[in-house]
PDB file of N, CA and C in Angstrom:
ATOM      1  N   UNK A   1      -0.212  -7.375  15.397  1.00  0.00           N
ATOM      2  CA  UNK A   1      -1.078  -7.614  14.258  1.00  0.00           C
ATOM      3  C   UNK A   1      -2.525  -7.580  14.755  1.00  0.00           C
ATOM      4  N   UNK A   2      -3.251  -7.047  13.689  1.00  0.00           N
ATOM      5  CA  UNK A   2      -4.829  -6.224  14.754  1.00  0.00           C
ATOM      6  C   UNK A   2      -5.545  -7.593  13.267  1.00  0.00           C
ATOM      7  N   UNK A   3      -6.544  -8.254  13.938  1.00  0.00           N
ATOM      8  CA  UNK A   3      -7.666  -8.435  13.076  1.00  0.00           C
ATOM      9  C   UNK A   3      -8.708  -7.761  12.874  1.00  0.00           C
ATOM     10  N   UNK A   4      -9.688  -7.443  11.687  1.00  0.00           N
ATOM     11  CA  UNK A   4     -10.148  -6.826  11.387  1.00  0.00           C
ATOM     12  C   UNK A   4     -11.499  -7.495  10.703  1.00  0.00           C
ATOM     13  N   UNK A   5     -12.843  -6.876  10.917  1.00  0.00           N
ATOM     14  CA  UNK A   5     -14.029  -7.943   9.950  1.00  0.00           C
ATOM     15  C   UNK A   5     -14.221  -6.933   9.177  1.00  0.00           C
ATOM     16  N   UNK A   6     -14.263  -7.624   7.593  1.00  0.00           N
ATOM     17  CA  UNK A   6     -13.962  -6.708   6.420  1.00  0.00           C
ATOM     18  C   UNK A   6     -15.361  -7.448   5.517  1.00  0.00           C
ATOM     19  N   UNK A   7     -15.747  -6.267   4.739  1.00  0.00           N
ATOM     20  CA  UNK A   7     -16.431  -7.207   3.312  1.00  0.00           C
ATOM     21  C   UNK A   7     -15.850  -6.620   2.294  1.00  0.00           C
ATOM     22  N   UNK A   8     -15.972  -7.795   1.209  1.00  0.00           N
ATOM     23  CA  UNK A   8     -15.794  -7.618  -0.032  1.00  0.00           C
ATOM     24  C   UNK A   8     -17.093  -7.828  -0.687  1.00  0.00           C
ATOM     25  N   UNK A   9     -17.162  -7.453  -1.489  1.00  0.00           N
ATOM     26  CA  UNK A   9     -18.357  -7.962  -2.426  1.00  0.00           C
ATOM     27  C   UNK A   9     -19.551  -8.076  -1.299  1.00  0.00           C
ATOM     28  N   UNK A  10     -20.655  -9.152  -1.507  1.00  0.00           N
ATOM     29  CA  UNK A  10     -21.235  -9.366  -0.323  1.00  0.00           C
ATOM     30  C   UNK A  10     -20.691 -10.568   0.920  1.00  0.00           C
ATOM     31  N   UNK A  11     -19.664 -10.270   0.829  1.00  0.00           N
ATOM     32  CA  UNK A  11     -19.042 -11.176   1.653  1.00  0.00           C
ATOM     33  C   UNK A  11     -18.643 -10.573   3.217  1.00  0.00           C
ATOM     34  N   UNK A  12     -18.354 -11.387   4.097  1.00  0.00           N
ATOM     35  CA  UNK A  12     -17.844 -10.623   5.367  1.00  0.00           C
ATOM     36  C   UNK A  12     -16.857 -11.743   5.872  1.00  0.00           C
ATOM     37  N   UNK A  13     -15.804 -11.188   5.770  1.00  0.00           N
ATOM     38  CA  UNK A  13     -14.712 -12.249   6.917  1.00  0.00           C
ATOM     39  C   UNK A  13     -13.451 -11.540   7.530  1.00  0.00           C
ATOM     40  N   UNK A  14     -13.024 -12.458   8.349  1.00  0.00           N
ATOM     41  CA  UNK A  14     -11.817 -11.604   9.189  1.00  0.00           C
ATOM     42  C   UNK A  14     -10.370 -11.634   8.776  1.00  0.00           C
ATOM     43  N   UNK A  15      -9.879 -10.514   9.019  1.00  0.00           N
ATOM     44  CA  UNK A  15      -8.479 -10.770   7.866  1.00  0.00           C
ATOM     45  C   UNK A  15      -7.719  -9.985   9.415  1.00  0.00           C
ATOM     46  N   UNK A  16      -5.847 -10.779   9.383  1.00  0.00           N
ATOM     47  CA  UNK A  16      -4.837  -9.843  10.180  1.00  0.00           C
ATOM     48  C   UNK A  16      -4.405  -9.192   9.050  1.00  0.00           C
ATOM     49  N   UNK A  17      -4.084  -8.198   9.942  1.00  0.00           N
ATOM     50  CA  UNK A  17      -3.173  -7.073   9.036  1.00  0.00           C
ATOM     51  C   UNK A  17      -2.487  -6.176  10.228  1.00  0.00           C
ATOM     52  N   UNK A  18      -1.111  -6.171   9.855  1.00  0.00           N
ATOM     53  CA  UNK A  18      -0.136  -4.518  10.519  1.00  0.00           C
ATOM     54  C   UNK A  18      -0.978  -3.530   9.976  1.00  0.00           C
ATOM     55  N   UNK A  19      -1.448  -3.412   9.109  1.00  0.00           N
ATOM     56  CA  UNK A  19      -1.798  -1.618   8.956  1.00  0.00           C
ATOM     57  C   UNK A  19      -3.007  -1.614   9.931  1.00  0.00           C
ATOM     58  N   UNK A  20      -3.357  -0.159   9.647  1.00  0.00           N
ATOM     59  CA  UNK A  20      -4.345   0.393  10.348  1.00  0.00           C
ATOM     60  C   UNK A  20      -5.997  -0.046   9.567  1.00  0.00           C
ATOM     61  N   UNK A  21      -7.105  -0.189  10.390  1.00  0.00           N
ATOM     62  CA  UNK A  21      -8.466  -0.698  10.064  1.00  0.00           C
ATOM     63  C   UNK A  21      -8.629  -0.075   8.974  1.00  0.00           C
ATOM     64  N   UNK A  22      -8.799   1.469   8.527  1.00  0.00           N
ATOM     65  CA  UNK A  22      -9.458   2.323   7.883  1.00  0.00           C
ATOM     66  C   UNK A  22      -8.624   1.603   6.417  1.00  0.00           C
ATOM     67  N   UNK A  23      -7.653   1.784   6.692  1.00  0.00           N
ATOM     68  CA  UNK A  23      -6.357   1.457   5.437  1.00  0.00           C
ATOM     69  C   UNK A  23      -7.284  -0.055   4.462  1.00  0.00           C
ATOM     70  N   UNK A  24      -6.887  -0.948   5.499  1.00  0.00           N
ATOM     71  CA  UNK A  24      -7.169  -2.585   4.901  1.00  0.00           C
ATOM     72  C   UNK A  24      -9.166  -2.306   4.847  1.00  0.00           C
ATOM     73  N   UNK A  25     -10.174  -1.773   4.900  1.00  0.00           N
ATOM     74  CA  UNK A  25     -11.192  -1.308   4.803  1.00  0.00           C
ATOM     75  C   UNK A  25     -11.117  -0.671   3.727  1.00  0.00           C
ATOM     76  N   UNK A  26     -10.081  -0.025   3.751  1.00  0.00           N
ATOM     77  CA  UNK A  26     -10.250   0.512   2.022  1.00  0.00           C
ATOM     78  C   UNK A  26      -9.753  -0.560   0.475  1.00  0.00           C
ATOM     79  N   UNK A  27      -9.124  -0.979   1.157  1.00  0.00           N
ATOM     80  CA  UNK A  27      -8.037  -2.025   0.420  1.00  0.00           C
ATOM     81  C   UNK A  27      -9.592  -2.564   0.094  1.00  0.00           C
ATOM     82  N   UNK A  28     -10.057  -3.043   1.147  1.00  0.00           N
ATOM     83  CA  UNK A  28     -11.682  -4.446   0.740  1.00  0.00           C
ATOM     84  C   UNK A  28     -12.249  -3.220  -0.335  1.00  0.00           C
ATOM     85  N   UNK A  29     -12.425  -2.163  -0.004  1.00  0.00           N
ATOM     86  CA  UNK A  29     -13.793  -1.761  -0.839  1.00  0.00           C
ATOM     87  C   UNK A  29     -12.891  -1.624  -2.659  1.00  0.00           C
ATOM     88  N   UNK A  30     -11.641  -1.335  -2.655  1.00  0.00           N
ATOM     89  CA  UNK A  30     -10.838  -1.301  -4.016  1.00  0.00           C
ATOM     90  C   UNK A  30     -11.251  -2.781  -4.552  1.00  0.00           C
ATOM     91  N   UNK A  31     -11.094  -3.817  -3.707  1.00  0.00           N
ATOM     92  CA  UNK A  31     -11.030  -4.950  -4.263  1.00  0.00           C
ATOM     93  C   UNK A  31     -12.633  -5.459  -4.708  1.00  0.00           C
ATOM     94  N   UNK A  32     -13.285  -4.728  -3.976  1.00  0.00           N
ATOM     95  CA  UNK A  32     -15.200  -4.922  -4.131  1.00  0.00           C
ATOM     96  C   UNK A  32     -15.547  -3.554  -5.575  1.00  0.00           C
ATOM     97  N   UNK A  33     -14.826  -2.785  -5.703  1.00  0.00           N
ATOM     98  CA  UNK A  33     -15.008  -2.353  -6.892  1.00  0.00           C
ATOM     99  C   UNK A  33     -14.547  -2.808  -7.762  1.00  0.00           C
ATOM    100  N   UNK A  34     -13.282  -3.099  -8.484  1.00  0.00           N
ATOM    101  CA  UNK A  34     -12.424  -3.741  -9.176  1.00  0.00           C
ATOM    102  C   UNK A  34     -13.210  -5.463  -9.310  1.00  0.00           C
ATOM    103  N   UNK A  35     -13.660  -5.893  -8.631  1.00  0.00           N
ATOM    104  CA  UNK A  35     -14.155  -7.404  -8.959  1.00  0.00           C
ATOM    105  C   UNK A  35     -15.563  -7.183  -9.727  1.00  0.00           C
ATOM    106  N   UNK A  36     -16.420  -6.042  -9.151  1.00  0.00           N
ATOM    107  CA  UNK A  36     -17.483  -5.754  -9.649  1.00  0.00           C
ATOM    108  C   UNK A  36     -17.610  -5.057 -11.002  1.00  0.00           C
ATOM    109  N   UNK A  37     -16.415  -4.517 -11.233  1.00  0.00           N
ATOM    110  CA  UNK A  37     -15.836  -3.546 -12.451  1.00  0.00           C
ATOM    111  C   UNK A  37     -16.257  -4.933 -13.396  1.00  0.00           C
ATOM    112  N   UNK A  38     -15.313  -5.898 -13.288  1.00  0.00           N
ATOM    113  CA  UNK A  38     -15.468  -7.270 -13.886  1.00  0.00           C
ATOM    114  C   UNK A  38     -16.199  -8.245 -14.487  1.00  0.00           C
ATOM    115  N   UNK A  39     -16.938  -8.908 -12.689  1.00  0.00           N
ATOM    116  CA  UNK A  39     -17.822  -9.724 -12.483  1.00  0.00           C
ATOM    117  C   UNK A  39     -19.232  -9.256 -12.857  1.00  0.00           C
ATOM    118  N   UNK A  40     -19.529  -9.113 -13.710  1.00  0.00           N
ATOM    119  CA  UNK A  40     -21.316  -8.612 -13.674  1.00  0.00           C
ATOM    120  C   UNK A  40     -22.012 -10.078 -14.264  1.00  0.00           C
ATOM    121  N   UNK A  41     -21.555 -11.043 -13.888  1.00  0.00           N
ATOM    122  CA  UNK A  41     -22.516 -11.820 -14.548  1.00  0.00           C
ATOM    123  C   UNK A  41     -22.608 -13.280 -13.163  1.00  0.00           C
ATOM    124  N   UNK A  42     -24.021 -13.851 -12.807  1.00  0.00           N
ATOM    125  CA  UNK A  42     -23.943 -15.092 -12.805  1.00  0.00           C
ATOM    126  C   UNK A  42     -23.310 -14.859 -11.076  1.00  0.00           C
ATOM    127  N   UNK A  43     -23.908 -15.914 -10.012  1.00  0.00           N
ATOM    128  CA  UNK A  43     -23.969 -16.412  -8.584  1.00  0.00           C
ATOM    129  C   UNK A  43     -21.846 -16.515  -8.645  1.00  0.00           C
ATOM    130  N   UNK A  44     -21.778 -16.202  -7.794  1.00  0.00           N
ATOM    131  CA  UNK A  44     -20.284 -16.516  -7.233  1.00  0.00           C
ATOM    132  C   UNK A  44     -20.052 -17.601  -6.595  1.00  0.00           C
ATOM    133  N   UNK A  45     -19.267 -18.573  -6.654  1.00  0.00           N
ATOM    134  CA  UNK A  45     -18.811 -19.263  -6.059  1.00  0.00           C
ATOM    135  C   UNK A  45     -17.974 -18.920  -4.439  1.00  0.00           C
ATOM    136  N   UNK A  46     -18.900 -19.297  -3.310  1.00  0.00           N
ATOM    137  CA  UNK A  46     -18.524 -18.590  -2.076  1.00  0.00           C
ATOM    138  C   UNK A  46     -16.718 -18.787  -2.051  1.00  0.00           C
ATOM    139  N   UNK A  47     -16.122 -19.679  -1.476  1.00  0.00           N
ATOM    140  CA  UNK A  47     -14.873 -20.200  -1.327  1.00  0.00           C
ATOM    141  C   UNK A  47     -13.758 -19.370  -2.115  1.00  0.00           C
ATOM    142  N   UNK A  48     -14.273 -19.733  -3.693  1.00  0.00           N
ATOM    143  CA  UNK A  48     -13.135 -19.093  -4.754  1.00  0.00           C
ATOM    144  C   UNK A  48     -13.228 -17.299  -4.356  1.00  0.00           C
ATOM    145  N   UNK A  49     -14.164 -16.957  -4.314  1.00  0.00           N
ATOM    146  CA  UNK A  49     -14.311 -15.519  -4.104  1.00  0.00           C
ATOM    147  C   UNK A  49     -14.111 -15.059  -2.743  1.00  0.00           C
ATOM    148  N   UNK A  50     -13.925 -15.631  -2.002  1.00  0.00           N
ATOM    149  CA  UNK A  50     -12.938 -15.468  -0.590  1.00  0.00           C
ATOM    150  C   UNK A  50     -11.433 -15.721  -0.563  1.00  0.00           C
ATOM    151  N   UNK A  51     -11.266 -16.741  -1.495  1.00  0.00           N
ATOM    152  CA  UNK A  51     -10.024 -16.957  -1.227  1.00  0.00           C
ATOM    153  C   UNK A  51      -9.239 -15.733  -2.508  1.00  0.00           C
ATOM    154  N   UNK A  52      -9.809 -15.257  -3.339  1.00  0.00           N
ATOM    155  CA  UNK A  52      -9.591 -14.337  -4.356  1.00  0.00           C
ATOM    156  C   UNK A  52      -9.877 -12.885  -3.532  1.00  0.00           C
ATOM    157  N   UNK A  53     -10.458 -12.615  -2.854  1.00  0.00           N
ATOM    158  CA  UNK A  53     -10.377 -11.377  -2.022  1.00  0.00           C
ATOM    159  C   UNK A  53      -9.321 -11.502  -1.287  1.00  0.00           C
ATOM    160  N   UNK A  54      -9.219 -12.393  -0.623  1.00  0.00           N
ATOM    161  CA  UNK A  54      -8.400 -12.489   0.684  1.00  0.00           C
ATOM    162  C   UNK A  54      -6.304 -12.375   0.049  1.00  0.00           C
ATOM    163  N   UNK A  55      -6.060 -12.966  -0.869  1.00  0.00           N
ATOM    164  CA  UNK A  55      -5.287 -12.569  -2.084  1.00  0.00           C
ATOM    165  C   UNK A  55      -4.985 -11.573  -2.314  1.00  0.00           C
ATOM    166  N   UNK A  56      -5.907 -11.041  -3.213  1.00  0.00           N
ATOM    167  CA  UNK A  56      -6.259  -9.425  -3.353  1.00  0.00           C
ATOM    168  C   UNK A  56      -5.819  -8.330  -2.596  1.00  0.00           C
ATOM    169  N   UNK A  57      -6.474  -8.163  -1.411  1.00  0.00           N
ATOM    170  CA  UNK A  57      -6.214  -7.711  -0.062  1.00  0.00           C
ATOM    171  C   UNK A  57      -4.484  -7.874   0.505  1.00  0.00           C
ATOM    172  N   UNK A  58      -4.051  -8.770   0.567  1.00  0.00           N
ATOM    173  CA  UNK A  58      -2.732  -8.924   0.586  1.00  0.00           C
ATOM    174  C   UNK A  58      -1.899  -8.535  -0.608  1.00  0.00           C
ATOM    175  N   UNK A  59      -2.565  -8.409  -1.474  1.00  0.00           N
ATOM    176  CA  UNK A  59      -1.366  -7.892  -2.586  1.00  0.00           C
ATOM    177  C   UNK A  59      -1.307  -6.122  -2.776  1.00  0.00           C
ATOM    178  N   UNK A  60      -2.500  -5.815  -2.959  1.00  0.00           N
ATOM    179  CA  UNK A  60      -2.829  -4.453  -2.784  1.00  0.00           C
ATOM    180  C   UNK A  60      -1.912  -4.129  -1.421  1.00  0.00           C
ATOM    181  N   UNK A  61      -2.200  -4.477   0.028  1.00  0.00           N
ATOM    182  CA  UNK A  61      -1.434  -3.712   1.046  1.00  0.00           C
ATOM    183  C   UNK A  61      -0.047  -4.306   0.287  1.00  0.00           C
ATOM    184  N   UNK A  62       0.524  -5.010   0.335  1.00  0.00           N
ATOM    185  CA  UNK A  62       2.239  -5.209   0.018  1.00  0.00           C
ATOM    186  C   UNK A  62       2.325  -4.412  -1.160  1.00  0.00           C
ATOM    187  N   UNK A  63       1.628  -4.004  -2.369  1.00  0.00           N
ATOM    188  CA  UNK A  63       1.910  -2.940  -3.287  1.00  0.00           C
ATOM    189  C   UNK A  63       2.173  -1.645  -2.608  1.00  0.00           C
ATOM    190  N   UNK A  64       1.247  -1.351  -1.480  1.00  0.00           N
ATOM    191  CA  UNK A  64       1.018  -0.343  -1.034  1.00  0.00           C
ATOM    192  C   UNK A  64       2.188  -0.049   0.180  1.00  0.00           C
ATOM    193  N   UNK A  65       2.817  -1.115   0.408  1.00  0.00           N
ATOM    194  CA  UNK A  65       3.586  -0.945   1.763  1.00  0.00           C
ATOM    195  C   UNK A  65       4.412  -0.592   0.820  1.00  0.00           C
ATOM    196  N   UNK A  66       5.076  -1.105  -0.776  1.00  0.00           N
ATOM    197  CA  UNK A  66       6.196  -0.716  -1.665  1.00  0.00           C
ATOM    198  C   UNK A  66       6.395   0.364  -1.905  1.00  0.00           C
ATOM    199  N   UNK A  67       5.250   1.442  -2.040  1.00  0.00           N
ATOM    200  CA  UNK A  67       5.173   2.475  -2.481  1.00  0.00           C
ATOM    201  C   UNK A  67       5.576   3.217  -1.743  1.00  0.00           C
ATOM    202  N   UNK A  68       5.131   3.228  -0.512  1.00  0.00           N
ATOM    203  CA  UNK A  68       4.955   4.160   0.657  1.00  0.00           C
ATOM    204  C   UNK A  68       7.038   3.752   1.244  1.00  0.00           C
ATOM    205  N   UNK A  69       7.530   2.671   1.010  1.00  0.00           N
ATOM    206  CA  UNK A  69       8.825   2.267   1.024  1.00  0.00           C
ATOM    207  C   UNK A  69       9.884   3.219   0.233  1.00  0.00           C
ATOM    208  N   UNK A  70       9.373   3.185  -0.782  1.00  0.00           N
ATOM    209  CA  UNK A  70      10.028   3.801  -2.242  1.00  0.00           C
ATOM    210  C   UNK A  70       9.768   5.460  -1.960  1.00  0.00           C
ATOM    211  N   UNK A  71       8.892   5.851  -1.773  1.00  0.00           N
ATOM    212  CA  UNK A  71       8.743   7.290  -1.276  1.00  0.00           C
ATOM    213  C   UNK A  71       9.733   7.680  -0.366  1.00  0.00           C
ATOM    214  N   UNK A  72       9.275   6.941   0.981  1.00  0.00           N
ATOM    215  CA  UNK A  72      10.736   7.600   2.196  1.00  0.00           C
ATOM    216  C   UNK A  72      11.841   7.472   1.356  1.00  0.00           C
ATOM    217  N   UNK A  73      12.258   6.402   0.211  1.00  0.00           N
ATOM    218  CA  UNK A  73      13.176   6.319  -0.173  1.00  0.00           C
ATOM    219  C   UNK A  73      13.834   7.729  -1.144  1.00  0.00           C
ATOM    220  N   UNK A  74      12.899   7.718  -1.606  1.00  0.00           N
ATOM    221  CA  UNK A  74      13.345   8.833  -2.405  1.00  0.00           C
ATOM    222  C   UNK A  74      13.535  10.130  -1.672  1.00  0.00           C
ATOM    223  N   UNK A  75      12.673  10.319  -0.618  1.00  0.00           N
ATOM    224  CA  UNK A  75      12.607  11.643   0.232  1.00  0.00           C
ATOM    225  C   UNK A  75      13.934  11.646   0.956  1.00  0.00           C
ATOM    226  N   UNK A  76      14.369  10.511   1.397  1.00  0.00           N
ATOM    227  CA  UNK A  76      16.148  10.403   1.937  1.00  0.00           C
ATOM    228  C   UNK A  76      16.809  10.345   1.316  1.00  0.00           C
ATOM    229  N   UNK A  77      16.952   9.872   0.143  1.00  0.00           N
ATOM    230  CA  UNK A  77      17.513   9.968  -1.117  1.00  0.00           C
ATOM    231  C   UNK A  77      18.169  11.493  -1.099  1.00  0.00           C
ATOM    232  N   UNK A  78      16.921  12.001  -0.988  1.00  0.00           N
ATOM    233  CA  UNK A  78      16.879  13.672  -1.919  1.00  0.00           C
ATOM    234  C   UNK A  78      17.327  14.724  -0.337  1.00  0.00           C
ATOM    235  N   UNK A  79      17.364  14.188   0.714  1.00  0.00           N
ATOM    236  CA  UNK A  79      17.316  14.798   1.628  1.00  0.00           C
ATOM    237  C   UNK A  79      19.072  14.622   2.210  1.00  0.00           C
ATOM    238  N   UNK A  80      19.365  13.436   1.771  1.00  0.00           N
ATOM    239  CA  UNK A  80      21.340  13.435   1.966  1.00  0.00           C
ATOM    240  C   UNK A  80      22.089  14.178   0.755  1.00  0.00           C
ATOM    241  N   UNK A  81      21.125  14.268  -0.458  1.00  0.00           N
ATOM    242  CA  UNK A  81      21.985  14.468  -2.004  1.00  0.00           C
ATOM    243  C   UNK A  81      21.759  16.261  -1.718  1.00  0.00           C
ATOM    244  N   UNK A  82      21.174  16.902  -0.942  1.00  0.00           N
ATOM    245  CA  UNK A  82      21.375  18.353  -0.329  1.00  0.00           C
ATOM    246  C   UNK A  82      22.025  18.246   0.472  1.00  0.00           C
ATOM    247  N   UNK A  83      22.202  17.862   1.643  1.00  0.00           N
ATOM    248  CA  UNK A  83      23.259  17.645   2.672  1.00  0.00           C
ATOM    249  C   UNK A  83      24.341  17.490   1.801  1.00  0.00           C
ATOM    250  N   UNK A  84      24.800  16.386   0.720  1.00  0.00           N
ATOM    251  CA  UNK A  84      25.955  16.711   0.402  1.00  0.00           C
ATOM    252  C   UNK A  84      26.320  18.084  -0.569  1.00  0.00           C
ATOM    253  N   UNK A  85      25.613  18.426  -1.167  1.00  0.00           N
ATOM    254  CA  UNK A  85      25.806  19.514  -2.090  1.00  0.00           C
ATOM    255  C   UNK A  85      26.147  20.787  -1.195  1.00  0.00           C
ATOM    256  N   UNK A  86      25.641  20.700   0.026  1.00  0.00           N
ATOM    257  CA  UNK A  86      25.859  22.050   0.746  1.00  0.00           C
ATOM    258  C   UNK A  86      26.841  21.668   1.107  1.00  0.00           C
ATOM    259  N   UNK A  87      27.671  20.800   2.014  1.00  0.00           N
ATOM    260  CA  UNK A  87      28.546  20.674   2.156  1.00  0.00           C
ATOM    261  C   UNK A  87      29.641  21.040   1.264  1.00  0.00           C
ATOM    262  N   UNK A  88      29.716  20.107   0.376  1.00  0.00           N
ATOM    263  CA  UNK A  88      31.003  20.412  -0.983  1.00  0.00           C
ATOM    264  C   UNK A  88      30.682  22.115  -1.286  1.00  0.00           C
ATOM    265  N   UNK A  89      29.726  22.790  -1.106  1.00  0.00           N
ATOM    266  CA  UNK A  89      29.481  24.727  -1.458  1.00  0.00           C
ATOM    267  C   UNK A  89      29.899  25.360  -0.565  1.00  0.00           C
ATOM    268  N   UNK A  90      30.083  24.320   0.700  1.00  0.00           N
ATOM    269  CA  UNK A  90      31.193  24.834   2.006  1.00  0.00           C
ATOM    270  C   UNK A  90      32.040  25.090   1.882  1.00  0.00           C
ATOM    271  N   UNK A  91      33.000  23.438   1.235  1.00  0.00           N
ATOM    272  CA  UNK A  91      34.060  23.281   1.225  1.00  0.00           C
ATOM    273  C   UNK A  91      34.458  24.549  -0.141  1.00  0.00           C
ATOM    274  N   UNK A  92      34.033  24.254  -1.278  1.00  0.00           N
ATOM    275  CA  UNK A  92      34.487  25.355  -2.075  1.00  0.00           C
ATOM    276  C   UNK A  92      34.589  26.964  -2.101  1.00  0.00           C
ATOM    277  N   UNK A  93      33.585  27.579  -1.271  1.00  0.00           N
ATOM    278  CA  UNK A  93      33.494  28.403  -0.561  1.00  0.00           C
ATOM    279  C   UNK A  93      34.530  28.731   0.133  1.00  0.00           C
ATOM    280  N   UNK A  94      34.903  28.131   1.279  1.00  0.00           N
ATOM    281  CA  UNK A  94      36.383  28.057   1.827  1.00  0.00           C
ATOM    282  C   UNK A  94      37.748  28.092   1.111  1.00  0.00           C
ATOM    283  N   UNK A  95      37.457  27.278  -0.238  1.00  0.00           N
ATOM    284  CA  UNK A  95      38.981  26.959  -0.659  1.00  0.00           C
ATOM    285  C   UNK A  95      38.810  28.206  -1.754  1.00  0.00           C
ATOM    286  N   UNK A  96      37.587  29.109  -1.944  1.00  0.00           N
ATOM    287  CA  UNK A  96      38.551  30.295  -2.962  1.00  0.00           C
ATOM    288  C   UNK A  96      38.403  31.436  -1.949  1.00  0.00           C
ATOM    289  N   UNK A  97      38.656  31.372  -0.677  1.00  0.00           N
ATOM    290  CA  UNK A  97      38.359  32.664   0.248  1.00  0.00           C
ATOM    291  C   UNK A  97      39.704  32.718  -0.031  1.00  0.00           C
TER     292      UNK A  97
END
C-alpha cells in the first residue's frame, strides 16, 4: 500500500491506496470537481470537508475497482462461452463425418 499527498478542493492531505498515484490523483480531482459542481457558496468547514473527500476517494476507487472486476468478468465470461461453442462444433463436426 503506497501513500500518496493528494488535494481536493483547496485542501492537501495524505491518503493509502493499492492503486497507482496517477489513478487516486484523478479520483481527488473527480471529487474536487463534483464538490465544486455543488458547493459554490460560503467558507468550508476544514474537518467535514476532509473527512467528505477522504470518503469520496474511497468510494469512487471501490466503484472503480467493481467495474474494472465486472469487465475481466465479462471478458472470461465471453472468452470460455467460445471455448465451449468451438468445442461442441468439434464434437458435432465429428459425429456427422
Amino acid at each position: 500500500m503506497q501513500t500518496y499527498t493528494i488535494k481536493v478542493g483547496d485542501q492537501s492531505f495524505q491518503i493509502r491506496s493499492d492503486a497507482d498515484e496517477d489513478h487516486v490523483k484523478n479520483l481527488a480531482r473527480e471529487v474536487t470537481d463534483r464538490y465544486r459542481a455543488i458547493d459554490k457558496k460560503g467558507p468550508r468547514a476544514s474537518q467535514e470537508f476532509r473527512a467528505m473527500a477522504m470518503v469520496a476517494i474511497v468510494l469512487l476507487e471501490e466503484l472503480d475497482s467493481m467495474i474494472e472486476s465486472r469487465d475481466n468478468l465479462k471478458k472470461q465470461s465471453r472468452e470460455f462461452a467460445e471455448k465451449m461453442i468451438a468445442k461442441i462444433d468439434a464434437i458435432l463436426e465429428d459425429g456427422s463425418s
